[in-house]
Protein backbone atom coordinates (compact mmCIF):
# COMPACT_ATOMS: atom_id res chain seq x y z
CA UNK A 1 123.89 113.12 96.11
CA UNK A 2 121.91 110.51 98.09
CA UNK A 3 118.71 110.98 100.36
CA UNK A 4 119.24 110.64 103.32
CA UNK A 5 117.37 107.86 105.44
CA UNK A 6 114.95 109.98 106.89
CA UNK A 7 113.97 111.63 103.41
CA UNK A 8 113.68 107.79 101.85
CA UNK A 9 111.52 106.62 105.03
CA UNK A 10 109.01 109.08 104.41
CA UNK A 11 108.76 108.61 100.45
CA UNK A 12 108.09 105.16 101.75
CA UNK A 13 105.21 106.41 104.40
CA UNK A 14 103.83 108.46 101.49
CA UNK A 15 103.41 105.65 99.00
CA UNK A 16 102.70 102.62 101.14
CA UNK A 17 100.07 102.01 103.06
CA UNK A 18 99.70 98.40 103.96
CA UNK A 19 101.70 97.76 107.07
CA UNK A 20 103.11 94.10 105.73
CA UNK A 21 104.85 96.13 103.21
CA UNK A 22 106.65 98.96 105.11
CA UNK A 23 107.83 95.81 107.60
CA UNK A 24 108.93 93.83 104.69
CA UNK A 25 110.86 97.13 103.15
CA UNK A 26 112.54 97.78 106.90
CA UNK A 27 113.52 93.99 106.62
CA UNK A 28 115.11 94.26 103.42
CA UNK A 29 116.82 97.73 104.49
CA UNK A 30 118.94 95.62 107.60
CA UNK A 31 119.47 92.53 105.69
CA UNK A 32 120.98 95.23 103.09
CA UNK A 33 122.68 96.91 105.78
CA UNK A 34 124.40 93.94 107.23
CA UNK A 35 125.29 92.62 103.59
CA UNK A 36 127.14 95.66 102.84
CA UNK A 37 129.12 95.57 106.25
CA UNK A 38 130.23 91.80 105.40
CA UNK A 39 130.91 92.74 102.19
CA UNK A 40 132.55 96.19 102.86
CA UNK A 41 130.21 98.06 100.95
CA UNK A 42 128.58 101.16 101.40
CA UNK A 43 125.88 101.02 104.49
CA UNK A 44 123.59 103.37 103.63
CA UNK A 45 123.69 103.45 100.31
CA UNK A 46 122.71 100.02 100.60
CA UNK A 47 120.10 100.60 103.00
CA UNK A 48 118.60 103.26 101.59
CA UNK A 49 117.80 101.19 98.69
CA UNK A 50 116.67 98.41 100.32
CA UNK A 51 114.47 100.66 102.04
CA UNK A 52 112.95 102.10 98.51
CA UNK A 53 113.09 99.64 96.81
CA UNK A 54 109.13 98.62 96.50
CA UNK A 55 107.85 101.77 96.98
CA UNK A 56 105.74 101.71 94.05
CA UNK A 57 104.14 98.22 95.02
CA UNK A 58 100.96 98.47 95.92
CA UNK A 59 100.41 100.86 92.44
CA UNK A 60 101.62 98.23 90.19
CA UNK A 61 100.78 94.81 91.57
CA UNK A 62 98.22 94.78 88.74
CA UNK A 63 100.44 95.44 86.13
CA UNK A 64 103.90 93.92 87.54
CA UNK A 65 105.68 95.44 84.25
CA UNK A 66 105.72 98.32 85.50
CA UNK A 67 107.36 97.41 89.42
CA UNK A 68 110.43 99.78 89.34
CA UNK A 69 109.42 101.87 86.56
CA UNK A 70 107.04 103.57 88.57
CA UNK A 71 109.25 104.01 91.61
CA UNK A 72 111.79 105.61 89.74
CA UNK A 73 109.47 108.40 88.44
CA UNK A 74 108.55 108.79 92.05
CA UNK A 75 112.26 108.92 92.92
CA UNK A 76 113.43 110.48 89.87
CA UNK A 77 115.97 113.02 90.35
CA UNK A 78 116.60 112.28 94.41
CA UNK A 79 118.55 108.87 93.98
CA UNK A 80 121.88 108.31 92.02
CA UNK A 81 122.00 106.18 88.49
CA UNK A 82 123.11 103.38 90.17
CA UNK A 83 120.16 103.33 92.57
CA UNK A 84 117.92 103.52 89.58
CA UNK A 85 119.51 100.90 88.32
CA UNK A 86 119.33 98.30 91.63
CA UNK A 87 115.57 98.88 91.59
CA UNK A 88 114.50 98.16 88.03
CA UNK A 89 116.78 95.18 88.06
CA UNK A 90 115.27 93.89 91.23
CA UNK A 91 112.28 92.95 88.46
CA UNK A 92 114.65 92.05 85.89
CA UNK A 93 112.43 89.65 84.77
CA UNK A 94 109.80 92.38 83.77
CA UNK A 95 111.80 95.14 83.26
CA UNK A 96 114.76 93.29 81.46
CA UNK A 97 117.20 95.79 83.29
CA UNK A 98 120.15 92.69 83.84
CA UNK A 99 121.80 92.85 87.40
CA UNK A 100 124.94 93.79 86.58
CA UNK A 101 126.74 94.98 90.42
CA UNK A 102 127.20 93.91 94.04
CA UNK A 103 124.31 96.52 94.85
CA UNK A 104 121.78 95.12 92.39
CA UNK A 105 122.80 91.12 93.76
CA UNK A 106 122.51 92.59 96.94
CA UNK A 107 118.73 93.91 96.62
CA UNK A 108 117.31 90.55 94.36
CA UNK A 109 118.90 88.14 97.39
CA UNK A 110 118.02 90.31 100.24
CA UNK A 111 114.18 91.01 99.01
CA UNK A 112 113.77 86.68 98.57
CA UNK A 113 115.29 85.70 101.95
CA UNK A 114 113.07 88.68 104.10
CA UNK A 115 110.50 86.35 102.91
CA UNK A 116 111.31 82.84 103.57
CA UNK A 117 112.86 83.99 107.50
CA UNK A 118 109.90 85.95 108.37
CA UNK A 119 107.77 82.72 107.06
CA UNK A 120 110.34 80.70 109.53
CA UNK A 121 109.25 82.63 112.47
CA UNK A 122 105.69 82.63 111.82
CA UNK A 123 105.88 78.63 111.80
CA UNK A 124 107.39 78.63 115.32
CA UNK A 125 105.50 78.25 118.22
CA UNK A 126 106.74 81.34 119.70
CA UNK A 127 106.19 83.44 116.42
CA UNK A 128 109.99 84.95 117.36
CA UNK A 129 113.14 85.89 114.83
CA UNK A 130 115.05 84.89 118.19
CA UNK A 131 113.99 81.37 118.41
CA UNK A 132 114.78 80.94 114.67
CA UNK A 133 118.65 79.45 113.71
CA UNK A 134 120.19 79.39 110.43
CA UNK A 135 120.22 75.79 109.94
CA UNK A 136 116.21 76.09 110.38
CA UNK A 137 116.17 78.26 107.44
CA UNK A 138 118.63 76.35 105.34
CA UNK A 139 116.40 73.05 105.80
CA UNK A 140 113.01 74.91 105.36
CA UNK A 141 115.52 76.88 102.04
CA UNK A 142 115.37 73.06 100.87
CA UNK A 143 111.86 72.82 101.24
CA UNK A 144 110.18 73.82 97.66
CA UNK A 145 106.56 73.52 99.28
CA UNK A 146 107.52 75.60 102.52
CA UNK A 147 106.73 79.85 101.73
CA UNK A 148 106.30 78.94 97.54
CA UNK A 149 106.65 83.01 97.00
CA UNK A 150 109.99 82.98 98.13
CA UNK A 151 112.26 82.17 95.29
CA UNK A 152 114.66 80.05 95.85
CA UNK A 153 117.01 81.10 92.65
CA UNK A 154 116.94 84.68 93.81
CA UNK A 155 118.25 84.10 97.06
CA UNK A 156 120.92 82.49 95.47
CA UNK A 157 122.11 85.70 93.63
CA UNK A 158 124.06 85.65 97.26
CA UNK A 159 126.74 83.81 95.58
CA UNK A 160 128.02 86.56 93.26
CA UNK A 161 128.49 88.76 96.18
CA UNK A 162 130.77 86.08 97.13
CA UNK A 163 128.87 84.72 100.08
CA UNK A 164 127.18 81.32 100.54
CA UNK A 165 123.77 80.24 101.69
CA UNK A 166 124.81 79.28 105.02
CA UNK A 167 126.91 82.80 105.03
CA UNK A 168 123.82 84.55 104.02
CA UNK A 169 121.01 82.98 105.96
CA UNK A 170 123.19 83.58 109.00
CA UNK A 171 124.05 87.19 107.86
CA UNK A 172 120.09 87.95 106.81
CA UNK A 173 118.74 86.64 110.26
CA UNK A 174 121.18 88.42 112.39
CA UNK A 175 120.06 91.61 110.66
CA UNK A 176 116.39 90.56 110.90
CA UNK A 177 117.21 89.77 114.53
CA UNK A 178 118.34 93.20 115.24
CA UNK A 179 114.90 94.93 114.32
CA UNK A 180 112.67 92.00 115.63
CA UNK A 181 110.32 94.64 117.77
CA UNK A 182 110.19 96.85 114.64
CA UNK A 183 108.54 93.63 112.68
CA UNK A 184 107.09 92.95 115.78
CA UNK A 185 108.43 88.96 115.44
């Protein structure tokens, strides 16, 4: 059984508390949205855990180790296996939980490229998602000194979904796009 949206947007009103955050988790649920419609996945399953997926930030940015671990003992018997398993291998790098699925791909490229768009739009005069294009991002993408947090490689995990930069920065903004007043950009 899966939570519905509603349930998973107030676990994430419960544990986070800095308003960046909740914007950057409601980016990462469209971009996740959007994926799955390109890539005829499931919608809300994707959403959903783009939408969790850092709920446990703000306790473990002191001990990153832990960044998923936590979450799921939050979550624990609400979300499915393979939602478990997206989240601790969004930090697969701490948590050594591989990516191993189109879901997991998914959530490591859509978390990165929030990031380096919403950077893109804060550069522009207008401070606007609608003024940005995806050729901006893909020259900025190239730009190793331009928004140093996002990284590059993981945006690239786009590629075993089957999709392309181009295809992705143009997927990710149009989602972004499509919630501008919610990010207020």
């Amino acid at each position: 059984m899966m939570i519905s949206r509603e349930e998973a947007f107030n676990i994430v009103k419960e544990n986070i508390k800095d308003e960046r955050l909740i914007k950057h988790v409601l980016a990462v649920e469209a971009i996740m949205r959007e994926v799955a419609n390109v890539i005829k996945e499931d919608e809300n399953l994707f959403g959903i855990v783009g939408l969790l997926h850092d709920i446990d930030f703000e306790n473990t940015k002191e001990n990153p180790e832990l960044h998923g671990k936590v979450a799921i003992e939050i979550l624990d018997d609400l979300i499915s296996d393979e939602v478990k398993h997206a989240i601790l291998a969004h930090n697969f790098e701490r948590t050594k939980i591989e990516p191993n699925s189109k879901l997991d791909y998914a959530l490591i490229a859509s978390d990165s490229i929030s990031g380096l768009i919403i950077a893109c739009a804060l550069i522009l005069p207008s401070k606007k998602l609608e003024d940005v294009t995806p050729n901006f991002i893909a020259n900025r993408f190239k730009q190793k000194d331009f928004a140093r947090n996002c990284k590059r490689e993981r945006i690239l995990f786009c590629r075993m979904l089957g999709l392309s930069e181009q295809e992705f920065f143009e997927i990710s903004l149009r989602a972004l796009k499509k919630i501008s007043s919610k990010l207020m950009l």
